[in-house]
Each structure stands twice: as structure tokens, then as C-alpha cells.
N, C-alpha and C. Protein backbone atom coordinates (compact mmCIF):
# COMPACT_ATOMS: atom_id res chain seq x y z
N UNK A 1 -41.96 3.95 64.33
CA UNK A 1 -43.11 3.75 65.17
C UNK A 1 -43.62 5.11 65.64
N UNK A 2 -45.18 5.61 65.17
CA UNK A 2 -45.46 6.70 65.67
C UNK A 2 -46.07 6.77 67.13
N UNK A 3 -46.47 7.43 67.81
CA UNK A 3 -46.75 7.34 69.20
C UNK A 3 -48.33 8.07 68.78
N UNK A 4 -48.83 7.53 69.55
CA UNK A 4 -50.42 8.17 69.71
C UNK A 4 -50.76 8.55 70.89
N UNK A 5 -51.46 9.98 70.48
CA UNK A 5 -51.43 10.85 71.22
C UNK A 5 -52.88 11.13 72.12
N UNK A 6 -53.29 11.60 72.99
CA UNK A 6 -54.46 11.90 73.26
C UNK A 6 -54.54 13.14 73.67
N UNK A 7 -55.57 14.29 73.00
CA UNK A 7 -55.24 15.73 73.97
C UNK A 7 -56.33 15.66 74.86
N UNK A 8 -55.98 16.93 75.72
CA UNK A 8 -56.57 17.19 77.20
C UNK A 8 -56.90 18.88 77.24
N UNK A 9 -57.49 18.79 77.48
CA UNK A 9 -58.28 20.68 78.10
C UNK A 9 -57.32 20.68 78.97
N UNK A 10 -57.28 21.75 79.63
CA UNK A 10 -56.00 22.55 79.99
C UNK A 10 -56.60 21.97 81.91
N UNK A 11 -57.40 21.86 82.28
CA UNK A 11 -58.37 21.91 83.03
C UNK A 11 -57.71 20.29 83.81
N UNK A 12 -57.69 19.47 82.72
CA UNK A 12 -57.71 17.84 83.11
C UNK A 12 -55.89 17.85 82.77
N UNK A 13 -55.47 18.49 82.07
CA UNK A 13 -53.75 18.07 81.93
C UNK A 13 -53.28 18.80 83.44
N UNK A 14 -53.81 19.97 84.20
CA UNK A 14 -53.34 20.71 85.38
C UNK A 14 -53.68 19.95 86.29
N UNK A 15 -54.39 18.67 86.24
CA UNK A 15 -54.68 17.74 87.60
C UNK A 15 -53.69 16.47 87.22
N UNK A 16 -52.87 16.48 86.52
CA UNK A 16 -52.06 15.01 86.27
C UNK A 16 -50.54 15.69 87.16
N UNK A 17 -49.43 14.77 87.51
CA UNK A 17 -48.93 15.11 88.08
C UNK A 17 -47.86 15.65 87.57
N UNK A 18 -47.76 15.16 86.57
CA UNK A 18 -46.16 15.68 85.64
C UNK A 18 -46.83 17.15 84.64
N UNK A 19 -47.24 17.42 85.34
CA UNK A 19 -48.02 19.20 84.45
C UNK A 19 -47.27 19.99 85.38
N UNK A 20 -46.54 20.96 84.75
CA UNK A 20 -46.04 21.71 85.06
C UNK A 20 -44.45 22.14 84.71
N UNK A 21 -43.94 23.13 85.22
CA UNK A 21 -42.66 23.50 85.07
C UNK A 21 -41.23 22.86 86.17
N UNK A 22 -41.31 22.06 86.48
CA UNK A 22 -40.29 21.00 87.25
C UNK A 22 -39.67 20.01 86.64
N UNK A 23 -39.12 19.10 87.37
CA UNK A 23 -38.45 17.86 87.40
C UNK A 23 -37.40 18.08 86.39
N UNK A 24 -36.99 17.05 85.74
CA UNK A 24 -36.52 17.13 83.93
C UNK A 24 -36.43 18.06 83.40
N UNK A 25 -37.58 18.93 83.37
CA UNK A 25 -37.69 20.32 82.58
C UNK A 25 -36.65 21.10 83.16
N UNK A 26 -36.41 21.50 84.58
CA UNK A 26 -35.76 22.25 85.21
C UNK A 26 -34.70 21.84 84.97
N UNK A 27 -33.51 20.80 85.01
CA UNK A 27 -32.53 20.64 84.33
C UNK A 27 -32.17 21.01 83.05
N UNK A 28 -33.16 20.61 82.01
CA UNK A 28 -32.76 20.92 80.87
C UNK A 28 -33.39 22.27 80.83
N UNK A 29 -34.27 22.93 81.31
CA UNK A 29 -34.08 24.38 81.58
C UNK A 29 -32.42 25.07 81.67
N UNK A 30 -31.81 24.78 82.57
CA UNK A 30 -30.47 24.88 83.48
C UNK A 30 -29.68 24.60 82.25
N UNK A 31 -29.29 23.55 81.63
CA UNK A 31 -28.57 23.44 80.50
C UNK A 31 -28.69 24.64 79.42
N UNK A 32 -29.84 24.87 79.05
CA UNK A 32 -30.03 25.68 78.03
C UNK A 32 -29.24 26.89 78.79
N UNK A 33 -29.89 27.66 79.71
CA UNK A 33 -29.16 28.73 80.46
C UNK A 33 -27.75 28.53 80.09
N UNK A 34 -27.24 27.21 80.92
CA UNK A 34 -25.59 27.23 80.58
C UNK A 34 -25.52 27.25 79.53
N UNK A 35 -25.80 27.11 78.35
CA UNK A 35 -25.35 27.13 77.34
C UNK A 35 -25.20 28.56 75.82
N UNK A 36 -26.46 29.18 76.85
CA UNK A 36 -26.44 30.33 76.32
C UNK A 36 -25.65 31.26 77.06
N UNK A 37 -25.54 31.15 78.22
CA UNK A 37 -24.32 32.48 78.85
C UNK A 37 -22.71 31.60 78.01
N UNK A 38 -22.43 30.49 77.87
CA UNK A 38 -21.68 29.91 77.28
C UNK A 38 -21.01 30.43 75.98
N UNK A 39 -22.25 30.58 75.10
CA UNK A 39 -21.59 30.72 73.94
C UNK A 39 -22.36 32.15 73.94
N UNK A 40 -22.80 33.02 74.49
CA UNK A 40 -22.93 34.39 74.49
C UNK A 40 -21.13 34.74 74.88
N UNK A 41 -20.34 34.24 75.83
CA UNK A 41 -19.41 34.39 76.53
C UNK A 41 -18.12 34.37 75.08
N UNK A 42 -18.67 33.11 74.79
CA UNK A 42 -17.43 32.54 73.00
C UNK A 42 -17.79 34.08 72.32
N UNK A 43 -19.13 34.28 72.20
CA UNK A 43 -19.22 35.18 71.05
C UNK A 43 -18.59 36.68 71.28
N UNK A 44 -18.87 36.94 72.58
CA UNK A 44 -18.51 38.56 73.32
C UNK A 44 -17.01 38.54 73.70
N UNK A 45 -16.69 37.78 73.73
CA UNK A 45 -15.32 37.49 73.89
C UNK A 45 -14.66 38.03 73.14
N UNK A 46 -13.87 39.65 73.57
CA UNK A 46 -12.34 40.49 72.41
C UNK A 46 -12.09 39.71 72.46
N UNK A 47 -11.27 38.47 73.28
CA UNK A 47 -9.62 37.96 73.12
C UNK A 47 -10.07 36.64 72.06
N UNK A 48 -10.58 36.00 72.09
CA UNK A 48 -11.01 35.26 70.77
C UNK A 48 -9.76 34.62 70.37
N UNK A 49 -9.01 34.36 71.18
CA UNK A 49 -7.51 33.43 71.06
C UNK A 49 -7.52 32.23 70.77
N UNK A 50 -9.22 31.43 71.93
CA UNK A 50 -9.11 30.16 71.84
C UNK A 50 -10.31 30.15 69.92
N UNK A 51 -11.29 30.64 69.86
CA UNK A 51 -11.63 30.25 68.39
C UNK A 51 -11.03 30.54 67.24
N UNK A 52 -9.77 31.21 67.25
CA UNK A 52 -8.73 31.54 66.24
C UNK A 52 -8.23 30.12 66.03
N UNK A 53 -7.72 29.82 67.18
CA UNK A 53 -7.27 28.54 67.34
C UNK A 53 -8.41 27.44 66.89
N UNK A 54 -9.07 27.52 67.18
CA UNK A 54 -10.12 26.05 67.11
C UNK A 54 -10.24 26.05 65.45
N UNK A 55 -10.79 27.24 65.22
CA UNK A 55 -11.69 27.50 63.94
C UNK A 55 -10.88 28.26 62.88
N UNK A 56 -8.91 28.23 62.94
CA UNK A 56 -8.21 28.12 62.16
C UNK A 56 -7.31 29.22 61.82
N UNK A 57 -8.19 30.30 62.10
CA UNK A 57 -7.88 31.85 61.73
C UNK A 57 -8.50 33.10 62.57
N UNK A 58 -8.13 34.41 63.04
CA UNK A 58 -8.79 35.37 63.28
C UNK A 58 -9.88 35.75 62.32
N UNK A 59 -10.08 35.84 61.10
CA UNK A 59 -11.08 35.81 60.05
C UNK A 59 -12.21 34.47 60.42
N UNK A 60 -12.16 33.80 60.54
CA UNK A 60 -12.74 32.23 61.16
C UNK A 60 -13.27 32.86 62.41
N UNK A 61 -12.47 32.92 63.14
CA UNK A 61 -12.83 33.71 64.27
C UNK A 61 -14.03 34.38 64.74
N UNK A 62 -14.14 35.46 63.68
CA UNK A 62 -15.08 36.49 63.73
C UNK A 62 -16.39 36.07 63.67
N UNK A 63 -16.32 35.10 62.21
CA UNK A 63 -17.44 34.77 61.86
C UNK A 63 -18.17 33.80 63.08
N UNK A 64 -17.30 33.03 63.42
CA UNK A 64 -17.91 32.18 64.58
C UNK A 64 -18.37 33.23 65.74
N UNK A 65 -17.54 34.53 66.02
CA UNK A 65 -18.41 35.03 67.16
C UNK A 65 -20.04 35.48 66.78
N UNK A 66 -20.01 35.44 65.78
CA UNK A 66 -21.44 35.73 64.97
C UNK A 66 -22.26 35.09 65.52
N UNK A 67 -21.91 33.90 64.64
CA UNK A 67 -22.84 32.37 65.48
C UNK A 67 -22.53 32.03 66.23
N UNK A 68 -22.05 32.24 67.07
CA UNK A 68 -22.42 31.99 68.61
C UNK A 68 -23.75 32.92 69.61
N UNK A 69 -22.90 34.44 69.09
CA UNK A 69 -24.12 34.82 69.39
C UNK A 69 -25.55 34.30 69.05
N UNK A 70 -25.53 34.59 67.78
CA UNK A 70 -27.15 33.51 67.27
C UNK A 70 -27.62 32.37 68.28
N UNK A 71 -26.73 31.65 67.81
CA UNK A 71 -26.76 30.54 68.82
C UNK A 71 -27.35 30.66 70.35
N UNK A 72 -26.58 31.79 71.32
CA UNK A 72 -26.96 31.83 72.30
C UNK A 72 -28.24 32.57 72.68
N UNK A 73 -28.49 33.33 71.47
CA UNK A 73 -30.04 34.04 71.61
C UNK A 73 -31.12 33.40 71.28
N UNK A 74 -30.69 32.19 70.39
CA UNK A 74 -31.71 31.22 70.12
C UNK A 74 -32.36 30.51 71.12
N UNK A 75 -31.86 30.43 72.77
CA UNK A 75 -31.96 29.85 73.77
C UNK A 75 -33.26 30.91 74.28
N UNK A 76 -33.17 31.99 73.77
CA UNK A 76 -33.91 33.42 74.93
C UNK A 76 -35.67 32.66 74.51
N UNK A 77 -36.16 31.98 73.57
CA UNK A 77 -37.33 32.11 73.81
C UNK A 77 -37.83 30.99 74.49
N UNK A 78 -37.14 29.87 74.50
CA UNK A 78 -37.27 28.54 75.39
C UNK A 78 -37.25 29.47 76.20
N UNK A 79 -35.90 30.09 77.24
CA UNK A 79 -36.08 30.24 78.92
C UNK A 79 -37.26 31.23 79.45
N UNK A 80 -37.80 32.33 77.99
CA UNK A 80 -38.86 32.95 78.11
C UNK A 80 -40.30 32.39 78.82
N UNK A 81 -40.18 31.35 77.36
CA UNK A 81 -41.75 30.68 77.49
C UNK A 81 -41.80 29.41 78.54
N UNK A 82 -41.05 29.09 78.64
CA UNK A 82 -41.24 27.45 79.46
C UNK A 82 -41.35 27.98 80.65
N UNK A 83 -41.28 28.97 81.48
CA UNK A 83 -41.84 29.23 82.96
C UNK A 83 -43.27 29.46 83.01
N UNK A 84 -43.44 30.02 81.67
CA UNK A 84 -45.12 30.66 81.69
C UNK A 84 -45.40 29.56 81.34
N UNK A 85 -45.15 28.53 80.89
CA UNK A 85 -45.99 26.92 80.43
C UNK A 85 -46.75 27.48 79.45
N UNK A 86 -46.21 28.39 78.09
CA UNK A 86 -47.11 29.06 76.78
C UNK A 86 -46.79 27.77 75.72
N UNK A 87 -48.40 27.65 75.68
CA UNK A 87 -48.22 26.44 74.54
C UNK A 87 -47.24 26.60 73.40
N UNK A 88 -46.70 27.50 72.85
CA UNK A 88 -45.75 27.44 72.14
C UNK A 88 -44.16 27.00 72.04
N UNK A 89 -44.12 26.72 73.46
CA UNK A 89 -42.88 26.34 73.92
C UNK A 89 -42.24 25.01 73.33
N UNK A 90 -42.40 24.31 73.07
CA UNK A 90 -42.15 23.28 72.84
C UNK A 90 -42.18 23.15 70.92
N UNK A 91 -42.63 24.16 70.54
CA UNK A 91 -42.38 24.04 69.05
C UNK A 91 -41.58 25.08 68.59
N UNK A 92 -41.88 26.22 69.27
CA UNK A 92 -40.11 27.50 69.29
C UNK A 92 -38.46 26.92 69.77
N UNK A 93 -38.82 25.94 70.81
CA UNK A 93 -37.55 25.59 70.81
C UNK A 93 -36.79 24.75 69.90
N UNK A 94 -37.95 23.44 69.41
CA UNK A 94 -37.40 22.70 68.44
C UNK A 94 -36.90 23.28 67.20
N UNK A 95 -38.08 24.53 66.45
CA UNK A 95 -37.83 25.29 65.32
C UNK A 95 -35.80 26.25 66.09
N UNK A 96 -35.89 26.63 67.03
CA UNK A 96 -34.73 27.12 67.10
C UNK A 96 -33.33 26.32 67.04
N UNK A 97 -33.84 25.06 67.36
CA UNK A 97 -32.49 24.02 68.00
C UNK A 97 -32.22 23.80 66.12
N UNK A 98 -33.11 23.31 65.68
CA UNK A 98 -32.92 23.15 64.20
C UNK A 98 -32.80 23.98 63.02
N UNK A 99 -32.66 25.41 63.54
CA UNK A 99 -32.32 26.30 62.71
C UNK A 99 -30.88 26.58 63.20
N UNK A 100 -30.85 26.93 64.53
CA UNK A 100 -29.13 26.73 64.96
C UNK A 100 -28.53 25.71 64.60
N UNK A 101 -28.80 24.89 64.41
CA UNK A 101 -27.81 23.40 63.92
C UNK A 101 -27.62 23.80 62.56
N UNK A 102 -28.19 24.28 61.25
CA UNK A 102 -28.64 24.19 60.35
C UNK A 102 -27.27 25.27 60.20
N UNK A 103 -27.41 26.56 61.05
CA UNK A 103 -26.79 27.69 60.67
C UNK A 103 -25.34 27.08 61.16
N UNK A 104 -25.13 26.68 62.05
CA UNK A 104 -23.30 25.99 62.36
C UNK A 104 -23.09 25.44 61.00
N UNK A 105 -23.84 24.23 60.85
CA UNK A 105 -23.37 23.02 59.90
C UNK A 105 -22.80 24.02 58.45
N UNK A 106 -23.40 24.89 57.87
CA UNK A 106 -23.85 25.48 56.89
C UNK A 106 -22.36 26.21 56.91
N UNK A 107 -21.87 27.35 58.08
CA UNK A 107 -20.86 28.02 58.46
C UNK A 107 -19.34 27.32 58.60
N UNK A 108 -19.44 25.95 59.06
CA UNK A 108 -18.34 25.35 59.72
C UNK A 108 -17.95 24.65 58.09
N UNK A 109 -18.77 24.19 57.38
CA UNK A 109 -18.68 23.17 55.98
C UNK A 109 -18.47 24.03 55.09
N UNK A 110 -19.36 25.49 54.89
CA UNK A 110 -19.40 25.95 53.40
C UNK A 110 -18.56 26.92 53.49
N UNK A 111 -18.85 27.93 54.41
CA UNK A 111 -18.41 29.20 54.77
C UNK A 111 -16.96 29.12 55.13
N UNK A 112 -16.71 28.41 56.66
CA UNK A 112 -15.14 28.32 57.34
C UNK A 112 -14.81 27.40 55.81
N UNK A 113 -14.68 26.36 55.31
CA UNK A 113 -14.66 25.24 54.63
C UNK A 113 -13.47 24.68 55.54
N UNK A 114 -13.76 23.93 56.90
CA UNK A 114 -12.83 23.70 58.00
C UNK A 114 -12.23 22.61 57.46
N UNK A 115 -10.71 21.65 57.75
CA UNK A 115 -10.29 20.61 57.22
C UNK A 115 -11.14 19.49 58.01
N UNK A 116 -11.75 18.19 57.15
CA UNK A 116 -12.64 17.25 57.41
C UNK A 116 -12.86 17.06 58.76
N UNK A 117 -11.80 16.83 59.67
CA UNK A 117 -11.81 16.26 60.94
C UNK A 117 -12.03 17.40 61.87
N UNK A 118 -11.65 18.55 61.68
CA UNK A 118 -11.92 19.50 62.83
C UNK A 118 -13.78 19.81 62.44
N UNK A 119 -14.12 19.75 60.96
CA UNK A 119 -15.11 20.20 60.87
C UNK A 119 -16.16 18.97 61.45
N UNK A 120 -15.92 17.71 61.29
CA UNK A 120 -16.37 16.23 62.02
C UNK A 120 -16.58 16.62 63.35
N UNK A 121 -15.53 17.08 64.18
CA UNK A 121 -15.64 17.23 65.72
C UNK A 121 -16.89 18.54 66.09
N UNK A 122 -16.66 19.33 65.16
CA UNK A 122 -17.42 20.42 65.73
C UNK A 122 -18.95 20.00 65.26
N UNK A 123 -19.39 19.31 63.88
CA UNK A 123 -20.70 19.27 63.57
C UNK A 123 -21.35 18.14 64.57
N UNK A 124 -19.98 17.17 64.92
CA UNK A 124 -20.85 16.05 65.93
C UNK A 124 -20.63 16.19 67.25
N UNK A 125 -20.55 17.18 67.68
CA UNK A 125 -20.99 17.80 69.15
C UNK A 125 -21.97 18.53 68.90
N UNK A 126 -22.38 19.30 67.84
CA UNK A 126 -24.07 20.22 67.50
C UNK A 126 -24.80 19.28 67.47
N UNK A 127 -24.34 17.97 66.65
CA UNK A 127 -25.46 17.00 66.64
C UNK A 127 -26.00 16.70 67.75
N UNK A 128 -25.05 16.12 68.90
CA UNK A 128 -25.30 15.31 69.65
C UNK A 128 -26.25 16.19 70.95
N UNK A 129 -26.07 17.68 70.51
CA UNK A 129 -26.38 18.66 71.59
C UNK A 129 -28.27 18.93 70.82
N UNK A 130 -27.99 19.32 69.92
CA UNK A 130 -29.56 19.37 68.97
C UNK A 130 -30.45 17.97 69.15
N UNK A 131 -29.90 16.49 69.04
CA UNK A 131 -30.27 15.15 69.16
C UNK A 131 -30.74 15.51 70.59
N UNK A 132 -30.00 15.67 71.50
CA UNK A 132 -30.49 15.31 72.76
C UNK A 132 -31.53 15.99 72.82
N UNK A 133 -31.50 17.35 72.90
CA UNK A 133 -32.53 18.70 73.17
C UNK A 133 -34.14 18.61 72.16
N UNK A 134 -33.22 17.63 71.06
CA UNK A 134 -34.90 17.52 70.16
C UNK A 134 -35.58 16.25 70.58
N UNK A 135 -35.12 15.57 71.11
CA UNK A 135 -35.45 14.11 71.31
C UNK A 135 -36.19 14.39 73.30
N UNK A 136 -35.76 15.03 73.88
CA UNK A 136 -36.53 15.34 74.92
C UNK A 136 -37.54 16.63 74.46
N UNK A 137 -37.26 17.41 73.75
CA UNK A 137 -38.51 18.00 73.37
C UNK A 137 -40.06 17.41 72.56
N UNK A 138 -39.47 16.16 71.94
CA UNK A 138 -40.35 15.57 71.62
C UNK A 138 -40.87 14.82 72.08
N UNK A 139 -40.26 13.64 73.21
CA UNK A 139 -40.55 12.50 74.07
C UNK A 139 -40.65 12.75 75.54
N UNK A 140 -40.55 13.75 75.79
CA UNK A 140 -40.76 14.10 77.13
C UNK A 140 -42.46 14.22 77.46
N UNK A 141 -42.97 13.55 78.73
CA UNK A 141 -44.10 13.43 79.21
C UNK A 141 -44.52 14.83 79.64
N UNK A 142 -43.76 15.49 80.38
CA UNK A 142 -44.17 16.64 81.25
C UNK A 142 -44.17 17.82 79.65
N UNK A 143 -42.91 17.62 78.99
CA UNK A 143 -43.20 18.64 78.10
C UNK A 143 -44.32 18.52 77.24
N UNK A 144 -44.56 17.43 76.97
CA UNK A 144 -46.14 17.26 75.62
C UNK A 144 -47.17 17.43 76.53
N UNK A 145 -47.76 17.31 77.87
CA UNK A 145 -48.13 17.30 78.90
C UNK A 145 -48.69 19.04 79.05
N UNK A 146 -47.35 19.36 79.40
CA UNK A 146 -47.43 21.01 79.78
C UNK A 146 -47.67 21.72 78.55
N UNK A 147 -46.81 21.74 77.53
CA UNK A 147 -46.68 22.50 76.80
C UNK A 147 -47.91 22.09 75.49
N UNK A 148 -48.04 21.08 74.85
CA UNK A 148 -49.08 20.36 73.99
C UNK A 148 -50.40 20.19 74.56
N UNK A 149 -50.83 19.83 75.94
CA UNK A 149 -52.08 19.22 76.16
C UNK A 149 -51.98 18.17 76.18
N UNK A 150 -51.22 17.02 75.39
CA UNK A 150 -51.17 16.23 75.26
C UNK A 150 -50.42 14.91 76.35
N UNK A 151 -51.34 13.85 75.97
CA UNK A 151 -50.24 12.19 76.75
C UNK A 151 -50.98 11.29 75.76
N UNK A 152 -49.49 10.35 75.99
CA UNK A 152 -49.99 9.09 74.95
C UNK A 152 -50.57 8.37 75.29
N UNK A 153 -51.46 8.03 74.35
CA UNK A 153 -53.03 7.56 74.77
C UNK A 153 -52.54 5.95 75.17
């Protein structure tokens, strides 16, 4: 089922009430933050004891501090743009959430080649973290609102 859309001049979306940088947004603002000092933290991390462990090997290891970093810099242009309400916000983050997912899945399956179940746990927590983050980037009122112009007609 597609949703239909109606756009708005910037003029008539700034007099509706869910325009702007609050509510919802500000949480999942807050998440992203945590999640990038998070895995900036996994990636910068010498002691790297616990992803040796997780991800099998010190060699494993490394590579994951890689992507993590990635990962956590992929967050810098969401927390950039979504205060300034720059129409681009809302299509940089999705293009990032789905290129970071893309780059784990790719690393944890081809690269680590992790045994089935550890590699299961780790791709379906990216999922479920990319699912959530793309599914409010797309269905969110205030974000198509703020960031698109747009509400469904």
C-alpha cells in the first residue's frame, strides 16, 4: 500500500504543528548520538578484548574496529542536518543507515565468514536497528513534514 503524499511550500508546512525539530525526532535524534559515541567507543577502543571475543579473533577484531568506526561516522550527517531542518535530511540518513547495514552484512558473512549463529545474532540486531531507523524515517509525520514538505494527503 503506497501512501499519498501532498507537498507544501515551506511557508504553509512552518504553520502545522508537527514542523519542526522536536518530539520523536529528538529521541531518535538521542539514539543516533548514543549510538555513534557507542560504536565510535567499540571502534577506538586499544583493548578490543570484548570484539576478539565476539567476532572470534584479534584479526576479526581489527577489521570490525574499522566498521564501527564507519558506522559511527555514518551518524555525523543526520545529527548535522536534522537541527538545521536541511531538506536533505531525511534522504542522507536513510542512504547512510542502508549503506551501513550493507557494509556489516557484507563484513560479518563474506569477509569475518563468522559461524552461522554468531553471524545470525549480529546481522539481526543491524536489521532490527536499520528497520526501525528506516521505517521512522520514512513514516514519520514530523520528519516528511520538516524535512520533505510533505503530509499525506
Amino acid at each position: 500500500m503506497s501512501a499519498q503524499w501532498r507537498s507544501l511550500d515551506l511557508v504553509e508546512a512552518q504553520g502545522r504543528p508537527l514542523f519542526g525539530f522536536g518530539g520523536s525526532l529528538l529521541v531518535v535524534y538521542g539514539f543516533a548520538a548514543f549510538l555513534l559515541a557507542w560504536q565510535l567507543f567499540g571502534g577506538l577502543n586499544p583493548n578490543g578484548e570484548g570484539l576478539a571475543k565476539m567476532y572470534g579473533s584479534a584479526d576479526n577484531a581489527a577489521i570490525m574496529r574499522v566498521v564501527l568506526v564507519i558506522k559511527a561516522l555514518s551518524w555525523l550527517p543526520f545529527l548535522v542536518l536534522a537541527p538545521l531542518k536541511h531538506p536533505l535530511t531525511q534522504k542522507v540518513a536513510l542512504a547512510c543507515i542502508g549503506a551501513t547495514f550493507v557494509l556489516d552484512a557484507v563484513v560479518v558473512n563474506v569477509v569475518l565468514s563468522l559461524p552461522a549463529a554468531k553471524a545470525m545474532g549480529v546481522n539481526g540486531f543491524n536489521l532490527i536497528v536499520a528497520l526501525a531507523f528506516g521505517w521512522y524515517f520514512l513514516r514519520s509525520k514530523r520528519v516528511n513534514l520538516t524535512f520533505s514538505l510533505r503530509e499525506r494527503a
